[in-house]
Protein backbone atom coordinates (compact mmCIF):
# COMPACT_ATOMS: atom_id res chain seq x y z
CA UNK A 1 164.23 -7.66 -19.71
CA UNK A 2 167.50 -7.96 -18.33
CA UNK A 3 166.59 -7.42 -14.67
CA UNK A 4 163.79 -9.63 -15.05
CA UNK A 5 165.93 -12.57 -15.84
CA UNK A 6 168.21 -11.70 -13.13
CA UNK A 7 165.27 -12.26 -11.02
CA UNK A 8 164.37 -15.61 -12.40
CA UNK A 9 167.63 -17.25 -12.00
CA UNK A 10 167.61 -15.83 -8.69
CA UNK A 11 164.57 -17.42 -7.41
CA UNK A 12 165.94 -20.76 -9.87
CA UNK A 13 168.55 -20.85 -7.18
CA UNK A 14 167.96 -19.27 -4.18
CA UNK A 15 164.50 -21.12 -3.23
CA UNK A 16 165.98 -24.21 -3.63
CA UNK A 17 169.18 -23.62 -1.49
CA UNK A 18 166.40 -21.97 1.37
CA UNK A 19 165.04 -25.62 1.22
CA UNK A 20 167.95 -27.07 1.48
CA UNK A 21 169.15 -28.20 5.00
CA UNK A 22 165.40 -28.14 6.14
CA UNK A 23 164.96 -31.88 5.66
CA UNK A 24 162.06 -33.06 7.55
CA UNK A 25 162.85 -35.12 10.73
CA UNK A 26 160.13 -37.49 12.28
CA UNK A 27 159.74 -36.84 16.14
CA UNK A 28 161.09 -39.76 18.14
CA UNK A 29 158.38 -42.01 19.65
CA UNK A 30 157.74 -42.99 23.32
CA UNK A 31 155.83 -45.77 24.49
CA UNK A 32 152.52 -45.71 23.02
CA UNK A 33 150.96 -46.12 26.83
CA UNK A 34 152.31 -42.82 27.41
CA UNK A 35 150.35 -40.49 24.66
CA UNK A 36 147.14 -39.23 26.01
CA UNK A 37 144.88 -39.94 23.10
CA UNK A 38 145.76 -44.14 23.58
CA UNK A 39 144.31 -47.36 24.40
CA UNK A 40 145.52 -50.11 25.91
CA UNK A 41 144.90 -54.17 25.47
CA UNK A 42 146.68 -55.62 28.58
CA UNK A 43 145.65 -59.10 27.78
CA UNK A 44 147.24 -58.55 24.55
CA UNK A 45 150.04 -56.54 25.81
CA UNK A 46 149.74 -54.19 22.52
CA UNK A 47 148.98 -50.37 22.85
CA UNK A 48 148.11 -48.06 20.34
CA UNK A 49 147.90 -44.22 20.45
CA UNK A 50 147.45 -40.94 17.92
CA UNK A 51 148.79 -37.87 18.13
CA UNK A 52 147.28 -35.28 15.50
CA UNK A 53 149.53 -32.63 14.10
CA UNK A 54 146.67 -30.19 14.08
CA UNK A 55 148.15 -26.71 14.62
CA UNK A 56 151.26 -24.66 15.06
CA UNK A 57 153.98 -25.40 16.56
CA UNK A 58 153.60 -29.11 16.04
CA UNK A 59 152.67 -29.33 12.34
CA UNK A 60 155.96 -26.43 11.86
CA UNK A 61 157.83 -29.76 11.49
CA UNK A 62 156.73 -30.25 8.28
CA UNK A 63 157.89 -28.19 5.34
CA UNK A 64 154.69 -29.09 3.37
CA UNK A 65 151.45 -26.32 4.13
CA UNK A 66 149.51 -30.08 5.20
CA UNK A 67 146.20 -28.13 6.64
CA UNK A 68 146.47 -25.73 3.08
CA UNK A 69 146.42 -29.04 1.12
CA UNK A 70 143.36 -30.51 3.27
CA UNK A 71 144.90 -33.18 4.82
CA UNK A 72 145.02 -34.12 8.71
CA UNK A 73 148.51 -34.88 9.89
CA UNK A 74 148.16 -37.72 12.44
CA UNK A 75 151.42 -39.51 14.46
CA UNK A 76 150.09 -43.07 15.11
CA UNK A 77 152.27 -44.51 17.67
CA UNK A 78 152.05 -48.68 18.43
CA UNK A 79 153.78 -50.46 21.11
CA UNK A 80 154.51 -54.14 21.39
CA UNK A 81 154.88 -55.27 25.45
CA UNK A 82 155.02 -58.82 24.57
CA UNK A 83 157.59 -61.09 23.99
CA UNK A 84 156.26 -62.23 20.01
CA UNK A 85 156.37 -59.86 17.30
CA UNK A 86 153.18 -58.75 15.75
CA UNK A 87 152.26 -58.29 12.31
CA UNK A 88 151.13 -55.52 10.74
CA UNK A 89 150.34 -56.52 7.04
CA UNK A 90 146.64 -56.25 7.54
CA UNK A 91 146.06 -53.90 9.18
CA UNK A 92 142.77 -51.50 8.55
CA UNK A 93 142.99 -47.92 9.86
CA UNK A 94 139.67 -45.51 9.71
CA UNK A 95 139.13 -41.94 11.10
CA UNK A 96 135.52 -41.89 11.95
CA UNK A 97 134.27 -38.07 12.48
CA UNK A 98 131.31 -37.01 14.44
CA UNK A 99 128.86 -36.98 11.68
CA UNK A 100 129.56 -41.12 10.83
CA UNK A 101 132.08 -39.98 7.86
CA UNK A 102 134.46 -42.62 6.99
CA UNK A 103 138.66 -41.69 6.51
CA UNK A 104 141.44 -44.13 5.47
CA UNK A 105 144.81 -42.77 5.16
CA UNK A 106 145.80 -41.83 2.09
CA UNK A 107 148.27 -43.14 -0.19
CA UNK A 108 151.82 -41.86 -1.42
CA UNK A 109 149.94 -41.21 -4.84
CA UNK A 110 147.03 -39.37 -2.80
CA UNK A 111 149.74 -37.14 -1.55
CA UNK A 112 151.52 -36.26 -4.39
CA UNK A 113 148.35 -36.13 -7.13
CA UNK A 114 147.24 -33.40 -4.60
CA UNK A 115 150.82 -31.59 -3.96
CA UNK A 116 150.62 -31.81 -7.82
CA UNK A 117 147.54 -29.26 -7.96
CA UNK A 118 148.46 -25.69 -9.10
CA UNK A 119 145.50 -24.10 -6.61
CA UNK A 120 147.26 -25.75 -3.61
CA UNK A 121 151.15 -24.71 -4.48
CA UNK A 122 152.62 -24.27 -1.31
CA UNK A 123 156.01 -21.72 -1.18
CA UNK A 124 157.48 -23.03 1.35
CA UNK A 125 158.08 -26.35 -1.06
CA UNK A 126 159.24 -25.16 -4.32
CA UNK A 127 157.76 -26.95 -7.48
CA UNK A 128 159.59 -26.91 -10.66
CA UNK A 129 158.58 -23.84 -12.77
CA UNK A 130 156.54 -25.28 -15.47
CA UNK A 131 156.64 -23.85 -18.86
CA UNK A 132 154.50 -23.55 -21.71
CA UNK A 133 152.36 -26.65 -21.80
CA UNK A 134 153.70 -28.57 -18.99
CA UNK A 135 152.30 -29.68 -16.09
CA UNK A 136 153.25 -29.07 -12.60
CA UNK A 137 155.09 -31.60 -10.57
CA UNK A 138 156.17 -32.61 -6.72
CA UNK A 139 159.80 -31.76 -6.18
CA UNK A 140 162.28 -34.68 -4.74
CA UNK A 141 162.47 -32.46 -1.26
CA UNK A 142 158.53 -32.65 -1.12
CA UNK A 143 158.65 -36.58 -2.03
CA UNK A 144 161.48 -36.88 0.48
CA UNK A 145 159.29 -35.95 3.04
CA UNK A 146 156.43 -37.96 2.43
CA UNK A 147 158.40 -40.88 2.13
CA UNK A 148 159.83 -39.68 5.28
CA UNK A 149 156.76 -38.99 7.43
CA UNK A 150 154.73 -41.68 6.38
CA UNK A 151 154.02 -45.08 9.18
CA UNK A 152 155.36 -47.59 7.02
CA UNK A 153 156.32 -50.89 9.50
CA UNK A 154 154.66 -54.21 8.52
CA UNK A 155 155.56 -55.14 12.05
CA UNK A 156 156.42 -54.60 15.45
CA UNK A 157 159.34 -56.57 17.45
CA UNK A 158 158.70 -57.66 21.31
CA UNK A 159 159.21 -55.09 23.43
CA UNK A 160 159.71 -52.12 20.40
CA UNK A 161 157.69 -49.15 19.38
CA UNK A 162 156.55 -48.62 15.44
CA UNK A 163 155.47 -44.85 14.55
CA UNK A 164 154.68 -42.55 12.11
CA UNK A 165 152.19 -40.05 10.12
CA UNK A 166 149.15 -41.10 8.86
CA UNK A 167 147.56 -38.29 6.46
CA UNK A 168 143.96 -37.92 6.13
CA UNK A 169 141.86 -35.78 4.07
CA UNK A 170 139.30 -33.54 5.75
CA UNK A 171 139.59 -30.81 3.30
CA UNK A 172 135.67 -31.19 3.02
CA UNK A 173 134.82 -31.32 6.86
CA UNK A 174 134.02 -28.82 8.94
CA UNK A 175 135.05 -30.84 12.36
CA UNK A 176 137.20 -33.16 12.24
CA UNK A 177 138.50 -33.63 15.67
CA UNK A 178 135.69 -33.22 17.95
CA UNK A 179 134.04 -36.25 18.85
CA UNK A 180 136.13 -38.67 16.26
CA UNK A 181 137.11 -42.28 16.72
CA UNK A 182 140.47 -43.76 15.74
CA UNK A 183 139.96 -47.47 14.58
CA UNK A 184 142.53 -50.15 14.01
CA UNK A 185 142.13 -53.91 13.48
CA UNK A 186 143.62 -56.15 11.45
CA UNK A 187 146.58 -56.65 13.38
CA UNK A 188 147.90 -60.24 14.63
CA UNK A 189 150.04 -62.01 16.62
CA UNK A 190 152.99 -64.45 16.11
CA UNK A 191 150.12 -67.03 16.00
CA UNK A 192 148.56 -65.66 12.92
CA UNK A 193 145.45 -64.68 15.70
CA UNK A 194 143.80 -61.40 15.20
CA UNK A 195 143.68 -59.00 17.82
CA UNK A 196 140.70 -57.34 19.02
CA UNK A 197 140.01 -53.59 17.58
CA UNK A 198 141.56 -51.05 18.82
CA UNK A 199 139.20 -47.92 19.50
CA UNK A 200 141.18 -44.49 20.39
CA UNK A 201 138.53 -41.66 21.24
CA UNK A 202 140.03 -38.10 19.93
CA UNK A 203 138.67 -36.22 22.33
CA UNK A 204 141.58 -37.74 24.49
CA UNK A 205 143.45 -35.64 22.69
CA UNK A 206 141.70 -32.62 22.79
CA UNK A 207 140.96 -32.65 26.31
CA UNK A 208 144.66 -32.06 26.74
CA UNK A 209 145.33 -29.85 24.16
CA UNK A 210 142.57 -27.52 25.75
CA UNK A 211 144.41 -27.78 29.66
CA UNK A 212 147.84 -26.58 27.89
């Protein structure tokens, strides 16, 4: 018994200190204009782009297993070319697949109810070691990085760039890429004036994803 609770407090210690200095760092943004997967409202002077976090060695960034949880990292990028802010409080974001299905983001508690699941434990993020009759829960370095990753601006400054992830769960979906559409409306001007929907084709995306 002895060596076996050697090994305990071993792995009590030493998976936590292998997470440690691993903090999740969001990639800097560039203008939205200059993403592939993008579109562009000149009249507006607003551009929005995505850039899905799909495979390895983009989604390595993350410490979280994402794709083992079922959810579609995507970096959504918005630039504001004008000289009024823009606002950012209403704004409605859906990930339309091929086959008509219907995605919205999902929420901080999405995120964690899910990291929460025993099935879908991921090692590289340790969970505390439940004992008899507990439950298992999301470690602070797990909710560090969602907090972290997540696009969380309510607005966008004249001539600044907003970004960051937007999760989506496609856990059930067979494609989720291919032929998709990346909606956003809901977002005004400094005259309270909504602008017109933005429409981002994924394919964009993949089209350059495939020349590399």
């Amino acid at each position: 018994m002895r060596p076996l609770r050697i090994l305990v407090l071993f792995l009590l210690t030493a998976v936590p200190m292998a997470f440690a200095g691993k903090e999740f760092t969001k990639p800097r943004a560039a203008d939205a204009g200059t993403y592939p997967a993008h579109e562009e409202h000149r009249e507006e002077r607003v551009t929005v782009a995505i850039d899905p976090y799909d495979s390895v060695p983009k989604s390595e960034i993350f410490k979280i297993n994402w794709k083992g949880y079922g959810y579609l990292p995507v970096y959504f990028i918005i630039t504001n070319y004008g000289d009024q802010p823009i606002a950012l409080t209403k704004m409605k974001i859906q990930w339309v697949t091929a086959n008509r299905s219907k995605l919205e983001p999902a929420s901080t508690a999405d995120l964690v109810r899910r990291l929460s699941q025993v099935r879908g434990s991921d090692p590289r993020v340790p969970l505390p070691l439940p004992g008899r009759g507990m439950k298992p829960s999301v470690s602070k370095e797990a909710r560090n990085e969602i907090e972290a990753a997540q696009f969380q601006a309510m607005s966008v400054a004249p001539h600044t760039t907003q970004a960051g992830f937007l999760f989506f769960d496609v856990g059930d979906i067979r494609e989720p890429l291919a032929g998709a559409h990346f909606f956003a409306d809901g977002i005004k001007n400094a005259d309270a004036k909504e602008l017109f929907y933005f429409d981002v084709p994924v394919d964009k995306y993949l089209g350059t994803s495939a020349a590399n």
